[in-house]
Structure formats: structure tokens, C-alpha cells
PDB file of N, CA and C in Angstrom:
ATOM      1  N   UNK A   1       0.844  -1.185   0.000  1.00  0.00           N
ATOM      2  CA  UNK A   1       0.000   0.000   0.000  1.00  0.00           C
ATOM      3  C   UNK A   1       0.888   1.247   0.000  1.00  0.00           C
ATOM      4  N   UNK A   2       0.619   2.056  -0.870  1.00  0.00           N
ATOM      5  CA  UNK A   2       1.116   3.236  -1.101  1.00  0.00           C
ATOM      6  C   UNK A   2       0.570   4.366  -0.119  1.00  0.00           C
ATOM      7  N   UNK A   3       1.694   4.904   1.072  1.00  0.00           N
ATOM      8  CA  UNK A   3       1.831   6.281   1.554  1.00  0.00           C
ATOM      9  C   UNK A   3       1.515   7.679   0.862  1.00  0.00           C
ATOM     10  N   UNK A   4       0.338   8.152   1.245  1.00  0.00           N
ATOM     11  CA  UNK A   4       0.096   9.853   0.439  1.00  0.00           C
ATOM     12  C   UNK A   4       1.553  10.413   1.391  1.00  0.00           C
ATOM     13  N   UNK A   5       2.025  11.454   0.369  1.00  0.00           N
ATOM     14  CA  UNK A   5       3.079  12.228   1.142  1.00  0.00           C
ATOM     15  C   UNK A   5       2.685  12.939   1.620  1.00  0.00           C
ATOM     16  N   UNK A   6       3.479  13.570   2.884  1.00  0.00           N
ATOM     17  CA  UNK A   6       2.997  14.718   3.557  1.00  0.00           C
ATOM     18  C   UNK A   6       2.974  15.915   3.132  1.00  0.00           C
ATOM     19  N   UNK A   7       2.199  16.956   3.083  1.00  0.00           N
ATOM     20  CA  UNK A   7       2.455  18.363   2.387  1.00  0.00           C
ATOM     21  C   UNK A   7       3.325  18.537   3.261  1.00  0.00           C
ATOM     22  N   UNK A   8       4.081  20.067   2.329  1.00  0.00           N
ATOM     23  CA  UNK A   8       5.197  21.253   3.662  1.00  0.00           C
ATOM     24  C   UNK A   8       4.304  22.218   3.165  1.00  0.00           C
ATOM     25  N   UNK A   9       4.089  23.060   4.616  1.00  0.00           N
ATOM     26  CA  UNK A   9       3.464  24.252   4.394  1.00  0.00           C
ATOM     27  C   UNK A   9       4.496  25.571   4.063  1.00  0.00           C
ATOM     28  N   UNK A  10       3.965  26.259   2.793  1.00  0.00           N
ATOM     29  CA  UNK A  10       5.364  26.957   2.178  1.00  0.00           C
ATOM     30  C   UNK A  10       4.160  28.222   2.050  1.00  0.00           C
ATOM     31  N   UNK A  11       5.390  29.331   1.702  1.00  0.00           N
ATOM     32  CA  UNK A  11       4.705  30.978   1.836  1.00  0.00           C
ATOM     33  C   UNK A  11       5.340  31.012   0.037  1.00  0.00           C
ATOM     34  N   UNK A  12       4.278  31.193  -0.567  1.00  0.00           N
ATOM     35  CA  UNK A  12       4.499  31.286  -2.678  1.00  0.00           C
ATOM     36  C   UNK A  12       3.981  32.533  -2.349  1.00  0.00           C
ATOM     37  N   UNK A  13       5.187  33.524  -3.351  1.00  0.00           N
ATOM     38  CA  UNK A  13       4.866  35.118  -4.070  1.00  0.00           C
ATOM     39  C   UNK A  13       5.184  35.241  -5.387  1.00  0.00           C
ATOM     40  N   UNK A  14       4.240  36.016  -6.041  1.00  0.00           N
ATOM     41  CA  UNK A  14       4.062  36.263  -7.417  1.00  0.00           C
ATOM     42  C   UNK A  14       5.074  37.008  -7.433  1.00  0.00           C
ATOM     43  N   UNK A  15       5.919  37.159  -8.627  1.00  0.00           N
ATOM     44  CA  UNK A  15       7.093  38.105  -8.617  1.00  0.00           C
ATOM     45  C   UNK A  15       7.230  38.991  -9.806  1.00  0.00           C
ATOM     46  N   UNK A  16       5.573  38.230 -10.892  1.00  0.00           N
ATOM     47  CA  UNK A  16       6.044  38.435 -12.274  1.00  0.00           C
ATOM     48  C   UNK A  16       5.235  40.537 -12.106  1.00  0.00           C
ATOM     49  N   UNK A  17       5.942  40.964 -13.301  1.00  0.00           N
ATOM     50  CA  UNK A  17       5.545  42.377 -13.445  1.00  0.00           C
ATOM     51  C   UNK A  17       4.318  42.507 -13.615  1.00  0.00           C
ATOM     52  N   UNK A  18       3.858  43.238 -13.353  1.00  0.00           N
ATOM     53  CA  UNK A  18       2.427  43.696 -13.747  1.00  0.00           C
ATOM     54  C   UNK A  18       1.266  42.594 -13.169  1.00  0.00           C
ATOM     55  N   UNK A  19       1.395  41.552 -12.578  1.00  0.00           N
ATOM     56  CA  UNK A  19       0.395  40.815 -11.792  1.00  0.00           C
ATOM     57  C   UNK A  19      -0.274  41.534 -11.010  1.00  0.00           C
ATOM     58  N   UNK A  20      -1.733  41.130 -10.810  1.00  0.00           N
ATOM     59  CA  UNK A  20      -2.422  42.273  -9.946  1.00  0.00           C
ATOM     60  C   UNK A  20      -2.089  41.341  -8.520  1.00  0.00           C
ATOM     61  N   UNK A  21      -1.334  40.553  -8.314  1.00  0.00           N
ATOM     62  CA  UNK A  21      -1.331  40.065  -6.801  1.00  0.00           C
ATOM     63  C   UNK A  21       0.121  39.868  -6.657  1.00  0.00           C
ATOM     64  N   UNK A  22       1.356  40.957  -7.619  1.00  0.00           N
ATOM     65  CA  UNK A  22       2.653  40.546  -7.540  1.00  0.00           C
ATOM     66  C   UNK A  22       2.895  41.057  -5.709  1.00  0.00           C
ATOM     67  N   UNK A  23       3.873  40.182  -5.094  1.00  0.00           N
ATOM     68  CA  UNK A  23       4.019  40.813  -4.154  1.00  0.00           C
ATOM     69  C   UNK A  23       3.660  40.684  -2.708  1.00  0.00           C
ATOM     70  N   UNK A  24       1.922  40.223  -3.199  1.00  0.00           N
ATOM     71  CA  UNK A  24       1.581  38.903  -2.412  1.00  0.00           C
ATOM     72  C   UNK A  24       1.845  37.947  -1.539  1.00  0.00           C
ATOM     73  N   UNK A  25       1.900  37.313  -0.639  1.00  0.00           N
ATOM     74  CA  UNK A  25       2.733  36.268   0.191  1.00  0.00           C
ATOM     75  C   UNK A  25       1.383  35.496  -0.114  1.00  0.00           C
ATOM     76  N   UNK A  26       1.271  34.195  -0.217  1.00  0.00           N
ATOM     77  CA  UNK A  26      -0.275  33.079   0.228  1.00  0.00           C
ATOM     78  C   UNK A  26       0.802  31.754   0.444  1.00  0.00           C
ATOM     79  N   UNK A  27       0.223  31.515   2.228  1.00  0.00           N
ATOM     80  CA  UNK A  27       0.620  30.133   2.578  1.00  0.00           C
ATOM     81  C   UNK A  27      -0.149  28.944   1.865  1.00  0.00           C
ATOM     82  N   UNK A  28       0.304  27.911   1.894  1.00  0.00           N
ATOM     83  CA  UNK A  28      -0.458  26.807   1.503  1.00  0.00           C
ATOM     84  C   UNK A  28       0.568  25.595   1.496  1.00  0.00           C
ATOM     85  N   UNK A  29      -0.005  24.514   1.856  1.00  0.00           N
ATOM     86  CA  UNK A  29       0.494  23.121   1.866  1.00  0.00           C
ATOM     87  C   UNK A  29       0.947  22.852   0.633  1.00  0.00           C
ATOM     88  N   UNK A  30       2.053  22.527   0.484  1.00  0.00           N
ATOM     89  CA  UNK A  30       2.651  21.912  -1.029  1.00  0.00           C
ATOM     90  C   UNK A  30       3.045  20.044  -0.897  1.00  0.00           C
ATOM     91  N   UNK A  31       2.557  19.085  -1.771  1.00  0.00           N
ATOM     92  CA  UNK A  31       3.039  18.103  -2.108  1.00  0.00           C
ATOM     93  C   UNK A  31       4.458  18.019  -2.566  1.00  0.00           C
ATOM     94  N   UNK A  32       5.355  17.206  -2.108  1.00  0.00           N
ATOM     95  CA  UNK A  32       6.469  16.826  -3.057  1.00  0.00           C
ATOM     96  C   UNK A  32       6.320  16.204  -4.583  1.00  0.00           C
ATOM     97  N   UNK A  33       6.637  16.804  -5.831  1.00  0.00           N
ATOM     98  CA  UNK A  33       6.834  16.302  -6.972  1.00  0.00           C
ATOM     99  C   UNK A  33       8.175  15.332  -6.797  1.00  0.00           C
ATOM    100  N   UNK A  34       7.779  14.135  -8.162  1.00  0.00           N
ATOM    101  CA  UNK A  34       8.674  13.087  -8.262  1.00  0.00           C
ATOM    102  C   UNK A  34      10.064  13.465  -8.761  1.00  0.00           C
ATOM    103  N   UNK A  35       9.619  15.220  -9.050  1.00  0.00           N
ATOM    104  CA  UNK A  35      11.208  15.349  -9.989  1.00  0.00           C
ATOM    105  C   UNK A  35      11.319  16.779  -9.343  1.00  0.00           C
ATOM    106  N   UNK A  36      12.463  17.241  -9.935  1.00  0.00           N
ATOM    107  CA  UNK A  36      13.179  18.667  -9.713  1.00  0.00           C
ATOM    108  C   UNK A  36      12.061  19.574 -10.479  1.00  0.00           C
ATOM    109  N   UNK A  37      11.970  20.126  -9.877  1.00  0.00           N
ATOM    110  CA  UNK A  37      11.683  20.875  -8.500  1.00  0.00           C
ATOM    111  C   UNK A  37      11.005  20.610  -7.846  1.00  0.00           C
ATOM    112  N   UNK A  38      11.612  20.114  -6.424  1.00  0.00           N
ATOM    113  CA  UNK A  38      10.705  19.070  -5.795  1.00  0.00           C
ATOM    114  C   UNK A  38       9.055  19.747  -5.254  1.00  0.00           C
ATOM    115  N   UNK A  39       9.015  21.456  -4.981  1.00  0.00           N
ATOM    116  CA  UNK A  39       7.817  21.873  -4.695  1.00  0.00           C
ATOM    117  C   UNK A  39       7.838  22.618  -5.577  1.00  0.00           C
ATOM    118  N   UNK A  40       6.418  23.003  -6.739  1.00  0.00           N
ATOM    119  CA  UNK A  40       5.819  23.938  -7.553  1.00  0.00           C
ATOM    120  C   UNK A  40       4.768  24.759  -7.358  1.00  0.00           C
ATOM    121  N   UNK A  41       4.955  26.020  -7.807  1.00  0.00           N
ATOM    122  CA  UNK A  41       3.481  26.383  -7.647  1.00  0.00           C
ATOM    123  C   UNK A  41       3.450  27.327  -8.945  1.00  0.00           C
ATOM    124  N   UNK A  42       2.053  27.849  -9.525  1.00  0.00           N
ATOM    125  CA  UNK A  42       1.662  28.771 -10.574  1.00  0.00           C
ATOM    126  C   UNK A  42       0.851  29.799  -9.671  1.00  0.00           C
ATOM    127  N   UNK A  43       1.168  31.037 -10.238  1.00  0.00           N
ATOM    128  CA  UNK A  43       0.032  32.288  -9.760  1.00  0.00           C
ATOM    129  C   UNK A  43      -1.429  32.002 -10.528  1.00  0.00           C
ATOM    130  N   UNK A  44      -2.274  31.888  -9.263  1.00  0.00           N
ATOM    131  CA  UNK A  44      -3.619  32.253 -10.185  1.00  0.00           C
ATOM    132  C   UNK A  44      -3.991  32.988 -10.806  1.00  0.00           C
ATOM    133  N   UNK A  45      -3.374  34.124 -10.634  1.00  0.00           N
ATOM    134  CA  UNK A  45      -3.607  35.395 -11.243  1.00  0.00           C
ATOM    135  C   UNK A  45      -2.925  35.635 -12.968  1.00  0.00           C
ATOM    136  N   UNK A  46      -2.011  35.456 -12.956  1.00  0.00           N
ATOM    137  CA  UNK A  46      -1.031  35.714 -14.337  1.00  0.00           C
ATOM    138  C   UNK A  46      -0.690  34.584 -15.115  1.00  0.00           C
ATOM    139  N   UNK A  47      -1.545  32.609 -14.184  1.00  0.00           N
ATOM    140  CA  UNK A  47      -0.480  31.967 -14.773  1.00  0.00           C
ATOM    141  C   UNK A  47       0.852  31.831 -14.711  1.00  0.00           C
ATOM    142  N   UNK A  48       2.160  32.345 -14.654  1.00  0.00           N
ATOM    143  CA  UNK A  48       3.251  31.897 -14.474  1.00  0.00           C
ATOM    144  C   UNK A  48       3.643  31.197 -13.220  1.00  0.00           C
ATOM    145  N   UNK A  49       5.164  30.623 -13.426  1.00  0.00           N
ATOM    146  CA  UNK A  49       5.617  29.598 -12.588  1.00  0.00           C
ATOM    147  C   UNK A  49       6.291  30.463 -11.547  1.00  0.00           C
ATOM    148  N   UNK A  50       6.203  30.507 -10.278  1.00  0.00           N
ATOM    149  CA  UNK A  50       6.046  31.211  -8.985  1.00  0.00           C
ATOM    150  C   UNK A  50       7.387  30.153  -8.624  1.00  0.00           C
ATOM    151  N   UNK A  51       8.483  31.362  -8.886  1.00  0.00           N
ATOM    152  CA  UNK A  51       9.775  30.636  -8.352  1.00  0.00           C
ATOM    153  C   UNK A  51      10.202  30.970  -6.789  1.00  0.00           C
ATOM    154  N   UNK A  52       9.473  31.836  -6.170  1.00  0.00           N
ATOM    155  CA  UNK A  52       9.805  32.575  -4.587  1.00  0.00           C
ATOM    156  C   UNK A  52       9.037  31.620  -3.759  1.00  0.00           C
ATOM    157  N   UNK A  53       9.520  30.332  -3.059  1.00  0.00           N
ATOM    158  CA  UNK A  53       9.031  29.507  -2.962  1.00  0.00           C
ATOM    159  C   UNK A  53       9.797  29.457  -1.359  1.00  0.00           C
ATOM    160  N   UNK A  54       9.393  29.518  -0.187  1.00  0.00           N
ATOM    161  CA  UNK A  54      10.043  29.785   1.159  1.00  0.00           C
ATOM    162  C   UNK A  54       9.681  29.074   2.337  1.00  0.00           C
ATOM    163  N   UNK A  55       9.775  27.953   3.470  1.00  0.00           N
ATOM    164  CA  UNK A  55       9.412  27.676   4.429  1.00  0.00           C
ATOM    165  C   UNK A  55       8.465  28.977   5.254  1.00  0.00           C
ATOM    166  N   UNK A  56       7.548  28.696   5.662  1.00  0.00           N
ATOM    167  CA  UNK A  56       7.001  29.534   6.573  1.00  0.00           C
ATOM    168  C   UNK A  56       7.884  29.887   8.443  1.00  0.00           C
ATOM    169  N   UNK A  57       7.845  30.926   8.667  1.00  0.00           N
ATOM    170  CA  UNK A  57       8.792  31.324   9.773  1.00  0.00           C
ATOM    171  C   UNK A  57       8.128  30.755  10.802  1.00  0.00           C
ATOM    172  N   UNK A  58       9.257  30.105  11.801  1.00  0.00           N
ATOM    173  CA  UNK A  58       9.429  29.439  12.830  1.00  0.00           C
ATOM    174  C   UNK A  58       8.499  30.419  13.606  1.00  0.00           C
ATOM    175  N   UNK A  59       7.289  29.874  14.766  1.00  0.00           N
ATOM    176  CA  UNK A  59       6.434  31.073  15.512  1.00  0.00           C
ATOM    177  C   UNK A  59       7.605  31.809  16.392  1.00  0.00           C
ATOM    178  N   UNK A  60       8.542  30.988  16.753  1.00  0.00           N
ATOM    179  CA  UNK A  60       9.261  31.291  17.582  1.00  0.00           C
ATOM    180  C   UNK A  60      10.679  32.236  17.344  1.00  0.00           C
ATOM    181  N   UNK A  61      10.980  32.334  16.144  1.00  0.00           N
ATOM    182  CA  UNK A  61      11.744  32.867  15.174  1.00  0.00           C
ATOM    183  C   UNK A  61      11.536  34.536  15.650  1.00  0.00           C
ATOM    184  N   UNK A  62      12.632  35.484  16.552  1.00  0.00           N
ATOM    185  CA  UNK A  62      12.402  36.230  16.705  1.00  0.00           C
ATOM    186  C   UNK A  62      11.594  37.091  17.598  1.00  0.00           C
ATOM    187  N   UNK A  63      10.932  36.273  18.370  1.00  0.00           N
ATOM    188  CA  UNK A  63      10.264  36.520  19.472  1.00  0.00           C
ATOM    189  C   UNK A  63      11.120  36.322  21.148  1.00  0.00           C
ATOM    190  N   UNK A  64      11.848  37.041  21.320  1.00  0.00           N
ATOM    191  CA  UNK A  64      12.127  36.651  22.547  1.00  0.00           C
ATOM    192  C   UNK A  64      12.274  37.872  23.269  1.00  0.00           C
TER     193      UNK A  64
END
């Protein structure tokens, strides 16, 4: 029996020019792909391939 993988929850920003949501941060759970690049995402907005692709910050990261 085949294991679903676990998502990583990652922070994707649009970067392309002129997007009406460039700039943007949106968290969301990402699957691992079988190949390079192991996480992908596309902007809903413009279509393109959303290369600013970042772990979400530790809660604890900076708080002390």
C-alpha cells in the first residue's frame, strides 16, 4: 500500500511584473513532486511559474 506524502506548508509570491497580486505572500500546503523541483506552484492570477518559494517562519523565530 502506497503512503500519500505529507504536504510542507510553504509561503508562494508572485514576482512576475504587472500581476495584480505581484508581491503577495499566500501560505499553503505543497506536495512533493517526483522530480526537480521538488515543490511547484503557478500564480492564479497571471499563470506563471512562482519561483519565490520559502518555508514559513518558525512562531518562535524572533520573538524573545
Amino acid at each position: 500500500m502506497n503512503e500519500e506524502p505529507t504536504p510542507v506548508m510553504l509561503v508562494a509570491t508572485c514576482r512576475t511584473s504587472g500581476c495584480s497580486i505581484e508581491g503577495l505572500s499566500i501560505t499553503a500546503p505543497y506536495y512533493p513532486n517526483a522530480t526537480e523541483p521538488t515543490y511547484r506552484a503557478v500564480c492564479g492570477e497571471c499563470m506563471q511559474t512562482i519561483t519565490d518559494l520559502s518555508p514559513i517562519p518558525d512562531d518562535d523565530e524572533g520573538n524573545e
